[in-house]
PDB file of N, CA and C in Angstrom:
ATOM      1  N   UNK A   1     -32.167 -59.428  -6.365  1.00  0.00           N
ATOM      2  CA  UNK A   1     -30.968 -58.610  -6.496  1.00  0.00           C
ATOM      3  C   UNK A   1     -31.277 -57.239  -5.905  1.00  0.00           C
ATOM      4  N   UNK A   2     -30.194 -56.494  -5.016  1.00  0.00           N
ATOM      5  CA  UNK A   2     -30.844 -55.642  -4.441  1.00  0.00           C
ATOM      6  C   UNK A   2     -30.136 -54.419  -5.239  1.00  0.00           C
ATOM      7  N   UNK A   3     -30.631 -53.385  -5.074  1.00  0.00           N
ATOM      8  CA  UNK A   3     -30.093 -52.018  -5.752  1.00  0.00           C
ATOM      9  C   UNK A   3     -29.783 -51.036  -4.899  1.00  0.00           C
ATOM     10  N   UNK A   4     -28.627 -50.787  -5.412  1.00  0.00           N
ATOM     11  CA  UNK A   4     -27.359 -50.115  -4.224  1.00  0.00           C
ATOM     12  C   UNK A   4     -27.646 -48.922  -4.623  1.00  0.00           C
ATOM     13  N   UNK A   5     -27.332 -47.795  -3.889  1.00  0.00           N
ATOM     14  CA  UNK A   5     -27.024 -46.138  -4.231  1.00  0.00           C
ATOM     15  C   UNK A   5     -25.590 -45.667  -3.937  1.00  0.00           C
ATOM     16  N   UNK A   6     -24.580 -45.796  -3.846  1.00  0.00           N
ATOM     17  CA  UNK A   6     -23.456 -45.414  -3.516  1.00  0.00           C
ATOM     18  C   UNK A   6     -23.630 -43.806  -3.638  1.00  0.00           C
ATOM     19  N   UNK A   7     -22.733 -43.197  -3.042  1.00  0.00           N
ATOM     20  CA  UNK A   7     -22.812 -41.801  -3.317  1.00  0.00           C
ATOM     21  C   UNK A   7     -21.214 -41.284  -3.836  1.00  0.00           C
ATOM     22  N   UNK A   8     -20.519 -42.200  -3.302  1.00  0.00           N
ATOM     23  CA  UNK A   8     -19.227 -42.355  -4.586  1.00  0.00           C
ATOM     24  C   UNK A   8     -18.465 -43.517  -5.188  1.00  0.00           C
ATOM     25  N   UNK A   9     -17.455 -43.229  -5.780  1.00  0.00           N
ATOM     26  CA  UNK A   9     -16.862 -44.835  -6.133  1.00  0.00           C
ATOM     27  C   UNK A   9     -16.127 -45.299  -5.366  1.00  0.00           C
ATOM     28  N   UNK A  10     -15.603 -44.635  -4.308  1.00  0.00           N
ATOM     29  CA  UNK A  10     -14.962 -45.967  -3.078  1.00  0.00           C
ATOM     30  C   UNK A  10     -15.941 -46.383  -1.916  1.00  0.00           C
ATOM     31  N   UNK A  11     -17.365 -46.001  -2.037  1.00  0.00           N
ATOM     32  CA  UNK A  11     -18.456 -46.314  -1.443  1.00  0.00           C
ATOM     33  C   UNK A  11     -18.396 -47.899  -2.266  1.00  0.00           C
ATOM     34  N   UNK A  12     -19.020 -47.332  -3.327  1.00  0.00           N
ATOM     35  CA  UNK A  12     -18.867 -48.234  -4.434  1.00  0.00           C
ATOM     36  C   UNK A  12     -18.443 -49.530  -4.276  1.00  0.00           C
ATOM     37  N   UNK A  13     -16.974 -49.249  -4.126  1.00  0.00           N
ATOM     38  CA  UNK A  13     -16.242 -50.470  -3.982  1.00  0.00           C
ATOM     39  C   UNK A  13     -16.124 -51.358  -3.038  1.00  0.00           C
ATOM     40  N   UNK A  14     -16.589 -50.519  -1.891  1.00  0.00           N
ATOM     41  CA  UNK A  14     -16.568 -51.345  -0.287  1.00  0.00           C
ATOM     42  C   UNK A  14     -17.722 -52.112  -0.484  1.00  0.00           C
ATOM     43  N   UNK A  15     -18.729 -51.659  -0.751  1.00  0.00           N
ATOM     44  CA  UNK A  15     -19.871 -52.204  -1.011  1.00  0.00           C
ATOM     45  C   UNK A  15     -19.726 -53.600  -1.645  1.00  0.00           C
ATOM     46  N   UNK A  16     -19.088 -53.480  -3.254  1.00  0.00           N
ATOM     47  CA  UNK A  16     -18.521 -54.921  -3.747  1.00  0.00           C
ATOM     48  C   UNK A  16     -17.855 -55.409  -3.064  1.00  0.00           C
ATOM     49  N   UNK A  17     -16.826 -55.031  -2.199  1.00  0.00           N
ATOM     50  CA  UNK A  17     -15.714 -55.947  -1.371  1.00  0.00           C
ATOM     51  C   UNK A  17     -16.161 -57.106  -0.708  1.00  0.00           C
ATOM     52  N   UNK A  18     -17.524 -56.065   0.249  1.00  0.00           N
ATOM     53  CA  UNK A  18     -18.532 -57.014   0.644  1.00  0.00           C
ATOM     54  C   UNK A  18     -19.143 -57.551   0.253  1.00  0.00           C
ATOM     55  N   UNK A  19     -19.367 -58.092  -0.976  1.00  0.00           N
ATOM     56  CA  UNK A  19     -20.250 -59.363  -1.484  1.00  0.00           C
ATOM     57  C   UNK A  19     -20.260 -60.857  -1.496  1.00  0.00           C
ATOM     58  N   UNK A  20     -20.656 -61.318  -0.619  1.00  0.00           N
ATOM     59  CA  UNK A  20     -19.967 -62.637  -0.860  1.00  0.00           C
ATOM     60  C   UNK A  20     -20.130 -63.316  -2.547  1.00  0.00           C
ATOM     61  N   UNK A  21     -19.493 -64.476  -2.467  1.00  0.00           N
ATOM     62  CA  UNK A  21     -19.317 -65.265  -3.929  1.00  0.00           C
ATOM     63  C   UNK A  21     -20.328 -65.316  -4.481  1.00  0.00           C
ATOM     64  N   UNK A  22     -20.853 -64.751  -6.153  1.00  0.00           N
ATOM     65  CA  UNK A  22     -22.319 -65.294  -6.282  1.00  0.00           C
ATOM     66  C   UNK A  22     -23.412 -64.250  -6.243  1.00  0.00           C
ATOM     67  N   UNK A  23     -23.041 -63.276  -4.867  1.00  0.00           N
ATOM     68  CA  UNK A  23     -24.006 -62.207  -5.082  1.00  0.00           C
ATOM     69  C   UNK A  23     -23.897 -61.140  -6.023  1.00  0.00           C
ATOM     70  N   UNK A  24     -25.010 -60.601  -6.261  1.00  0.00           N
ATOM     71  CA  UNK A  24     -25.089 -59.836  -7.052  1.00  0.00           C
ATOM     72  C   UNK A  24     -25.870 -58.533  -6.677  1.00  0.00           C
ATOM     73  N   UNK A  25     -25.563 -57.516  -6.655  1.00  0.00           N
ATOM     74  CA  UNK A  25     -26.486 -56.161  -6.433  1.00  0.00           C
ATOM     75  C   UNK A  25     -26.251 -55.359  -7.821  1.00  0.00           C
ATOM     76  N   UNK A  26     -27.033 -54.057  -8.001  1.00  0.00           N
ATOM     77  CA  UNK A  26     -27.039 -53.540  -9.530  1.00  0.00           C
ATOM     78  C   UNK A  26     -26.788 -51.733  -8.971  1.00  0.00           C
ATOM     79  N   UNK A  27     -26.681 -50.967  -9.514  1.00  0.00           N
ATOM     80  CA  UNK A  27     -26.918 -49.343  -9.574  1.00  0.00           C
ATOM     81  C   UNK A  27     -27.706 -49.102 -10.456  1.00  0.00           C
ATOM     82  N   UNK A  28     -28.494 -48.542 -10.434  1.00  0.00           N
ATOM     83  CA  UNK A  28     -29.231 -47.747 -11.659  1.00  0.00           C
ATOM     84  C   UNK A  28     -28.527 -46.550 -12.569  1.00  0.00           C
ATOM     85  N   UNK A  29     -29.425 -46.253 -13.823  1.00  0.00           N
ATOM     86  CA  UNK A  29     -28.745 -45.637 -14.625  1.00  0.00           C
ATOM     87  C   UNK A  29     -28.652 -44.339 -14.083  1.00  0.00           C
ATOM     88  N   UNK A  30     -28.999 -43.727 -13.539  1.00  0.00           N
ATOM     89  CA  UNK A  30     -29.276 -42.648 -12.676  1.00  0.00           C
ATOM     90  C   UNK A  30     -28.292 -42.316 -11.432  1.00  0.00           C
ATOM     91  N   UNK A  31     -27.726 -43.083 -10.698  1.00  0.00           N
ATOM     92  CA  UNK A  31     -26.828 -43.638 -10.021  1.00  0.00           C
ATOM     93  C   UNK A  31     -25.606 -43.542 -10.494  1.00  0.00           C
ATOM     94  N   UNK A  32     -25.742 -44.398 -12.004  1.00  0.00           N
ATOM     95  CA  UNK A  32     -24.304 -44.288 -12.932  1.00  0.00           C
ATOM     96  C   UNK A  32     -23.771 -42.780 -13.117  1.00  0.00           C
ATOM     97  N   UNK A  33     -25.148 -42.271 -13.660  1.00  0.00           N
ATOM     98  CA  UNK A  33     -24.563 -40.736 -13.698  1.00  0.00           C
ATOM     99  C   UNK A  33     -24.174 -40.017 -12.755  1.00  0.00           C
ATOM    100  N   UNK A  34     -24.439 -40.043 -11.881  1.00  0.00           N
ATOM    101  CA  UNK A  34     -23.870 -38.967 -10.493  1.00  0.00           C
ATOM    102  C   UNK A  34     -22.464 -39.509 -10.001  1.00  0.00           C
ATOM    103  N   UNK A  35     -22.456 -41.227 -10.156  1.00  0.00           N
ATOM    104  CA  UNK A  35     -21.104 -41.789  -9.639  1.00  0.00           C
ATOM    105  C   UNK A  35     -20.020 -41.243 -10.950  1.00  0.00           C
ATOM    106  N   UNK A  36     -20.232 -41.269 -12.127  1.00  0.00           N
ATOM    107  CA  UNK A  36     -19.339 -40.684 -12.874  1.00  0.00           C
ATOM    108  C   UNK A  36     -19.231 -39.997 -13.938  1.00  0.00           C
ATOM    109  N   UNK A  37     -20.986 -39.152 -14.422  1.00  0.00           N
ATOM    110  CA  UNK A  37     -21.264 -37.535 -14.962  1.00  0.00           C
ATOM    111  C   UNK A  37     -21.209 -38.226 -16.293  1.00  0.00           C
ATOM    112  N   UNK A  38     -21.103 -39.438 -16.652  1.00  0.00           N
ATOM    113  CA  UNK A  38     -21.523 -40.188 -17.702  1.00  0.00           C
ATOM    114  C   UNK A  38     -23.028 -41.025 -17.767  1.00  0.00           C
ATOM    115  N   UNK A  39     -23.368 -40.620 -19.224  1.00  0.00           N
ATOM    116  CA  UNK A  39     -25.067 -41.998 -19.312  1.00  0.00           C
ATOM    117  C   UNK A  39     -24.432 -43.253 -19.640  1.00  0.00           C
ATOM    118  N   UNK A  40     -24.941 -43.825 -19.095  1.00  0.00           N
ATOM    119  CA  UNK A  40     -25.192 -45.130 -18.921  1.00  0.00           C
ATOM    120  C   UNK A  40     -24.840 -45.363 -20.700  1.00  0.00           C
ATOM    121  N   UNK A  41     -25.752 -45.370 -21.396  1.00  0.00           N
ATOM    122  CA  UNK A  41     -25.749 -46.221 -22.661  1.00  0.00           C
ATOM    123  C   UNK A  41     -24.911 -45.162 -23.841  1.00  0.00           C
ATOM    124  N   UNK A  42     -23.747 -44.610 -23.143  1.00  0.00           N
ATOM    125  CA  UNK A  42     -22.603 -43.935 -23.933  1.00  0.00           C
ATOM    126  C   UNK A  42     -21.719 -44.810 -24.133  1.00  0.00           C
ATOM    127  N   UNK A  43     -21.418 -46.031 -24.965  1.00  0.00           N
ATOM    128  CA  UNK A  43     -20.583 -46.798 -24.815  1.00  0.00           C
ATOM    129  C   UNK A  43     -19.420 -46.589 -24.411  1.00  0.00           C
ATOM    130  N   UNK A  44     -18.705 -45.735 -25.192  1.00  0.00           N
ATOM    131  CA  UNK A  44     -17.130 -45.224 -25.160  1.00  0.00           C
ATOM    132  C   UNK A  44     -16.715 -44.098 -24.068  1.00  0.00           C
ATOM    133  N   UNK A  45     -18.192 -44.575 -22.952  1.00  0.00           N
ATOM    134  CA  UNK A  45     -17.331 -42.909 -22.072  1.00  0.00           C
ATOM    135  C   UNK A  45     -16.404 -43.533 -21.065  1.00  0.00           C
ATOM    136  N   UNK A  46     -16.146 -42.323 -20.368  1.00  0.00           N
ATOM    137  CA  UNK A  46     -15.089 -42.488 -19.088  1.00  0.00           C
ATOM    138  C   UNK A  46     -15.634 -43.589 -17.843  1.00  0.00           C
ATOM    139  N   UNK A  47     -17.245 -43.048 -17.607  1.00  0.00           N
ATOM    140  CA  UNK A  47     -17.258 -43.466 -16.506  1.00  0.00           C
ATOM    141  C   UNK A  47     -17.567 -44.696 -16.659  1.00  0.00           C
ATOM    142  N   UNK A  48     -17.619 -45.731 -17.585  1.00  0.00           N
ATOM    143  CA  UNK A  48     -17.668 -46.915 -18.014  1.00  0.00           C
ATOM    144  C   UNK A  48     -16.370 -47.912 -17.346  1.00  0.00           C
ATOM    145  N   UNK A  49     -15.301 -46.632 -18.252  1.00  0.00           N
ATOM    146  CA  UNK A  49     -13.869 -47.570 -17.709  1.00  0.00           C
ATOM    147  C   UNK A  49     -13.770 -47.685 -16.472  1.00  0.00           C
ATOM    148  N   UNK A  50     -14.047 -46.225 -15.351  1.00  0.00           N
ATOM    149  CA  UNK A  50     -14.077 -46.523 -13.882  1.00  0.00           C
ATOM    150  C   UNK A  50     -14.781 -47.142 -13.398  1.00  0.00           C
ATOM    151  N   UNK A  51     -16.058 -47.456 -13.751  1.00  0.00           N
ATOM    152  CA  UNK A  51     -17.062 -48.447 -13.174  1.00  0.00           C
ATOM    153  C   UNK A  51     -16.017 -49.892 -13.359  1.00  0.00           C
ATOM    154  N   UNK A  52     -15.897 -50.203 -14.603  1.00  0.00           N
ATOM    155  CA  UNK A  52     -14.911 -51.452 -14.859  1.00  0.00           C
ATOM    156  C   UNK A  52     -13.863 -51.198 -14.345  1.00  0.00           C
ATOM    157  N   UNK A  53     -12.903 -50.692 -13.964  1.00  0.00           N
ATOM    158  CA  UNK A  53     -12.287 -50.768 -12.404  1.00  0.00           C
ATOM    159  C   UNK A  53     -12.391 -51.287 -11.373  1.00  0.00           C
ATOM    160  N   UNK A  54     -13.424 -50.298 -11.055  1.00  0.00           N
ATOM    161  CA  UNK A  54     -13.672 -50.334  -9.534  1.00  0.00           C
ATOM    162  C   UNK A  54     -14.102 -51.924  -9.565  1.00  0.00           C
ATOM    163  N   UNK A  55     -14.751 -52.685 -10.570  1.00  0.00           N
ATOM    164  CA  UNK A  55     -15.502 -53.969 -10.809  1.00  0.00           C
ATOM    165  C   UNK A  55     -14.121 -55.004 -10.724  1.00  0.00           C
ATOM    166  N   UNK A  56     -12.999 -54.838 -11.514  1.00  0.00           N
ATOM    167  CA  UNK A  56     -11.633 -56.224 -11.279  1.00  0.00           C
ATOM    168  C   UNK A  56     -11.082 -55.548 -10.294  1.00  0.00           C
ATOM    169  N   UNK A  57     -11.273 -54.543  -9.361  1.00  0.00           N
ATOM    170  CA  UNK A  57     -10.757 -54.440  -8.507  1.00  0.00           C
ATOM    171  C   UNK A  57     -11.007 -55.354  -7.167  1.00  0.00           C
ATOM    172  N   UNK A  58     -12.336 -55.156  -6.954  1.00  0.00           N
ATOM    173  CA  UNK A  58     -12.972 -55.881  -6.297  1.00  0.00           C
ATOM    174  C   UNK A  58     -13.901 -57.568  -6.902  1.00  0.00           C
ATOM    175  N   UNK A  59     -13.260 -57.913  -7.499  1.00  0.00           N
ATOM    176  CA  UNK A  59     -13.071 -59.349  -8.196  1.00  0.00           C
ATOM    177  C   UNK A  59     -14.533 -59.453  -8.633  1.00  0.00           C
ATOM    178  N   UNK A  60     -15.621 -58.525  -9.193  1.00  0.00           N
ATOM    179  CA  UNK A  60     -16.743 -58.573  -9.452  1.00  0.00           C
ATOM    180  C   UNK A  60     -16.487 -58.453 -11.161  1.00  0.00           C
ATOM    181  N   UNK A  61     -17.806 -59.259 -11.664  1.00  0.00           N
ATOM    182  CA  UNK A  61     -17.738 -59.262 -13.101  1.00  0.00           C
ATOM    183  C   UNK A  61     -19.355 -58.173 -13.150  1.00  0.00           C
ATOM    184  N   UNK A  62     -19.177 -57.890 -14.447  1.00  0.00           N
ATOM    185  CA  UNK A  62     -20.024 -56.537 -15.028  1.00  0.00           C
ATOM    186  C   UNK A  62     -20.948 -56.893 -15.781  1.00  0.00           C
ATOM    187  N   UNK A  63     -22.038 -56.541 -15.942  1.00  0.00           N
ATOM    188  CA  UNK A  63     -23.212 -56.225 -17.134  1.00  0.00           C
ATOM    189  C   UNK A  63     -23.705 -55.371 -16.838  1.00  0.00           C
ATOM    190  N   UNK A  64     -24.202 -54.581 -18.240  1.00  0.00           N
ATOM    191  CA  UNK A  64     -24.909 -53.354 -18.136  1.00  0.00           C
ATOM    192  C   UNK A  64     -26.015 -53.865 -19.172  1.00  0.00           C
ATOM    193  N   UNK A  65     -26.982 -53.023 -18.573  1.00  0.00           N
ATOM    194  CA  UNK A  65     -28.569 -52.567 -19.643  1.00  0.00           C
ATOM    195  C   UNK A  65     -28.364 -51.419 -20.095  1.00  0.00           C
ATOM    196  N   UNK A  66     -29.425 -50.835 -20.659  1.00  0.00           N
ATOM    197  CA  UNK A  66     -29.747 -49.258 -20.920  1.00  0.00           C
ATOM    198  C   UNK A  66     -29.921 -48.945 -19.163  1.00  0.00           C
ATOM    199  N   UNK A  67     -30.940 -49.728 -18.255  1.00  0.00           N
ATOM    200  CA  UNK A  67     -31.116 -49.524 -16.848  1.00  0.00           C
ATOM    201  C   UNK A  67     -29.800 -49.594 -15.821  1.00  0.00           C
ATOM    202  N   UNK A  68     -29.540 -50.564 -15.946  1.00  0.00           N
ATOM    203  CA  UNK A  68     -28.604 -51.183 -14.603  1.00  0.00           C
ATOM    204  C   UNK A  68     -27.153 -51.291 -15.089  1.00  0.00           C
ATOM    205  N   UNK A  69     -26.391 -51.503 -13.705  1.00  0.00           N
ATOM    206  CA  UNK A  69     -25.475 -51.887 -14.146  1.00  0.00           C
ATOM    207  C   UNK A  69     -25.088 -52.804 -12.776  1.00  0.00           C
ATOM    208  N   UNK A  70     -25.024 -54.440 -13.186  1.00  0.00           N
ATOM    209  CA  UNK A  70     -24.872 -55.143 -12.058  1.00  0.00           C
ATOM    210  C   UNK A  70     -23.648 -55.840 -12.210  1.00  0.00           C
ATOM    211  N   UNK A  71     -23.494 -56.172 -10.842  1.00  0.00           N
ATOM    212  CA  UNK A  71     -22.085 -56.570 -10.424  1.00  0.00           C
ATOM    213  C   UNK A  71     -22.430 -57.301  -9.470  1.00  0.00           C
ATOM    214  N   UNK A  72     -21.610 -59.101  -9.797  1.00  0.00           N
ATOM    215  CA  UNK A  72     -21.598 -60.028  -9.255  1.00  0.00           C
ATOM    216  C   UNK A  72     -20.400 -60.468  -8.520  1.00  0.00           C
ATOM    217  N   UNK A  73     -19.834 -60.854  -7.425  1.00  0.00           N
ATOM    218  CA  UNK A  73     -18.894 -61.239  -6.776  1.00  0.00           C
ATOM    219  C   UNK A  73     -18.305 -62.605  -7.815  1.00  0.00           C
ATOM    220  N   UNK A  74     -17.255 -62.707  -7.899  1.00  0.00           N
ATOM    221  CA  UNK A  74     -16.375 -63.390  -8.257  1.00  0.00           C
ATOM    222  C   UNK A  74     -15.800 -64.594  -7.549  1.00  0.00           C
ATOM    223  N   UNK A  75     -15.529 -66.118  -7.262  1.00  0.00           N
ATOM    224  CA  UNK A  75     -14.426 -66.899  -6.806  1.00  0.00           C
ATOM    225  C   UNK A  75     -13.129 -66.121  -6.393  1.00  0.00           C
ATOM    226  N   UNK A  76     -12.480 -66.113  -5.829  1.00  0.00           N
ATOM    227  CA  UNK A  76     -11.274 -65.910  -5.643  1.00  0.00           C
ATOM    228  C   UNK A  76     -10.573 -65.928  -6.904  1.00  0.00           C
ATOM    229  N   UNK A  77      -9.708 -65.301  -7.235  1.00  0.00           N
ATOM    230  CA  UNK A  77      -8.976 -65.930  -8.541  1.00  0.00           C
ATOM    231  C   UNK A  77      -7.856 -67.125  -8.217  1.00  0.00           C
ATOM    232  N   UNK A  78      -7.202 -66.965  -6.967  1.00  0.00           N
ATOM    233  CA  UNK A  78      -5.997 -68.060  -6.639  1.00  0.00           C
ATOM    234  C   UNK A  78      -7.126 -69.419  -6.134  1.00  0.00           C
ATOM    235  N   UNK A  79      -8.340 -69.037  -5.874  1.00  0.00           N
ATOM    236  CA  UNK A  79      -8.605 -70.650  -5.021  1.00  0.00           C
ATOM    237  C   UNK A  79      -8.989 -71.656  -6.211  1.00  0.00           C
ATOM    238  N   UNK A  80      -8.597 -72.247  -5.930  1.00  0.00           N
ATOM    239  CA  UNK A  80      -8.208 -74.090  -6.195  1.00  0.00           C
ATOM    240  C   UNK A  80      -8.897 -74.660  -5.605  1.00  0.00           C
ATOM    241  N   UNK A  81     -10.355 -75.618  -5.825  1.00  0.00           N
ATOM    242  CA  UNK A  81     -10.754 -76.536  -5.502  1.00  0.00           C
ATOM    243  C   UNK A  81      -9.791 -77.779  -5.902  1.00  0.00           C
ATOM    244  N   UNK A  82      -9.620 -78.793  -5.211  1.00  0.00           N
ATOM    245  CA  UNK A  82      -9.218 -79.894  -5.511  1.00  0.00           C
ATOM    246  C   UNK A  82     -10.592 -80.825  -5.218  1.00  0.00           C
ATOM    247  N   UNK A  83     -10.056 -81.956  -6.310  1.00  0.00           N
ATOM    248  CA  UNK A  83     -10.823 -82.926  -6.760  1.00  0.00           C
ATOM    249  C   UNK A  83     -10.224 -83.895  -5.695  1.00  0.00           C
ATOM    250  N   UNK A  84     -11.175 -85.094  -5.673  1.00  0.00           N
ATOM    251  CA  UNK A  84     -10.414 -86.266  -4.458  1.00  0.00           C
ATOM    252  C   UNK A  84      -9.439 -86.968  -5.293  1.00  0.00           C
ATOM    253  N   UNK A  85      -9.855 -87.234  -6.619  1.00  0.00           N
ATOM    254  CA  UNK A  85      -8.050 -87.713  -7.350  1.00  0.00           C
ATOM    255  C   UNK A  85      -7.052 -86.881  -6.400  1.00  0.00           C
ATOM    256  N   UNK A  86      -6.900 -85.609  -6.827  1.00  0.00           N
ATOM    257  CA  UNK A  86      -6.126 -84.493  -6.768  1.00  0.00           C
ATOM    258  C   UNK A  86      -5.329 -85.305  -5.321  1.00  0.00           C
ATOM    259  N   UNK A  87      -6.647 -84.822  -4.315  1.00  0.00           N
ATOM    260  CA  UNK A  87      -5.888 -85.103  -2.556  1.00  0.00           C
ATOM    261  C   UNK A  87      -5.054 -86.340  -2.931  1.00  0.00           C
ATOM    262  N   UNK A  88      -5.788 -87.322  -3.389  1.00  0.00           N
ATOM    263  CA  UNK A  88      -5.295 -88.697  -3.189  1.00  0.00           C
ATOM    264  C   UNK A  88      -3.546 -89.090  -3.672  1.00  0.00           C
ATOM    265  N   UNK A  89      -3.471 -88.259  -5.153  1.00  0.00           N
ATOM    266  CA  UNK A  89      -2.267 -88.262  -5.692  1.00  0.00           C
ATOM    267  C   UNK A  89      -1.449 -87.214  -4.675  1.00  0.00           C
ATOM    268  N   UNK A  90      -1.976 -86.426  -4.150  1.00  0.00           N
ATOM    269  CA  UNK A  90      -0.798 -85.485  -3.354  1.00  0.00           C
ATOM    270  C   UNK A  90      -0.389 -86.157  -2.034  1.00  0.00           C
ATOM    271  N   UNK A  91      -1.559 -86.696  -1.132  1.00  0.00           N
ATOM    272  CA  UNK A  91      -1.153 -87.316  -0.353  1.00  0.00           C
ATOM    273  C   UNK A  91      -0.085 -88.602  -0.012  1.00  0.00           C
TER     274      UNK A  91
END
């Protein structure tokens, strides 16, 4: 997993945009603070909610440590795998 530095949050976000499905990169806690003047292990602060933003914005799901805070790319939300039943009954 590689560890990103953004220097703001629409850095941030391009960065996730680009992730393909699956990947995952992290920020450090250190990182957290400069992107939004909040610590990391403040549960109830601000820059929590914008981090979680910027994260369903760009279809990435969240975990945090006391260290990191990583963000994994997401499926699409509309894609639909079909099953070969599926084709077979549609066809």
């Amino acid at each position: 997993m590689q560890i990103i530095t953004p220097e703001t949050l629409e850095a941030l976000a391009s960065a996730l945009t680009s992730l393909s499905v699956g990947e995952s990169v992290c920020v450090t806690a250190n990182d957290f603070k400069k992107l939004t003047g909040d610590d990391l292990t403040t549960f109830a602060a601000e820059g929590r909610l914008m981090i979680g933003n910027v994260s369903a914005r760009t279809n990435c799901t969240i975990v945090t440590t006391d260290k990191l805070v990583i963000f994994t790319k997401n499926q699409h939300p509309n894609f639909h795998s079909h099953t070969a039943d599926e084709v077979q009954h549609v066809s």
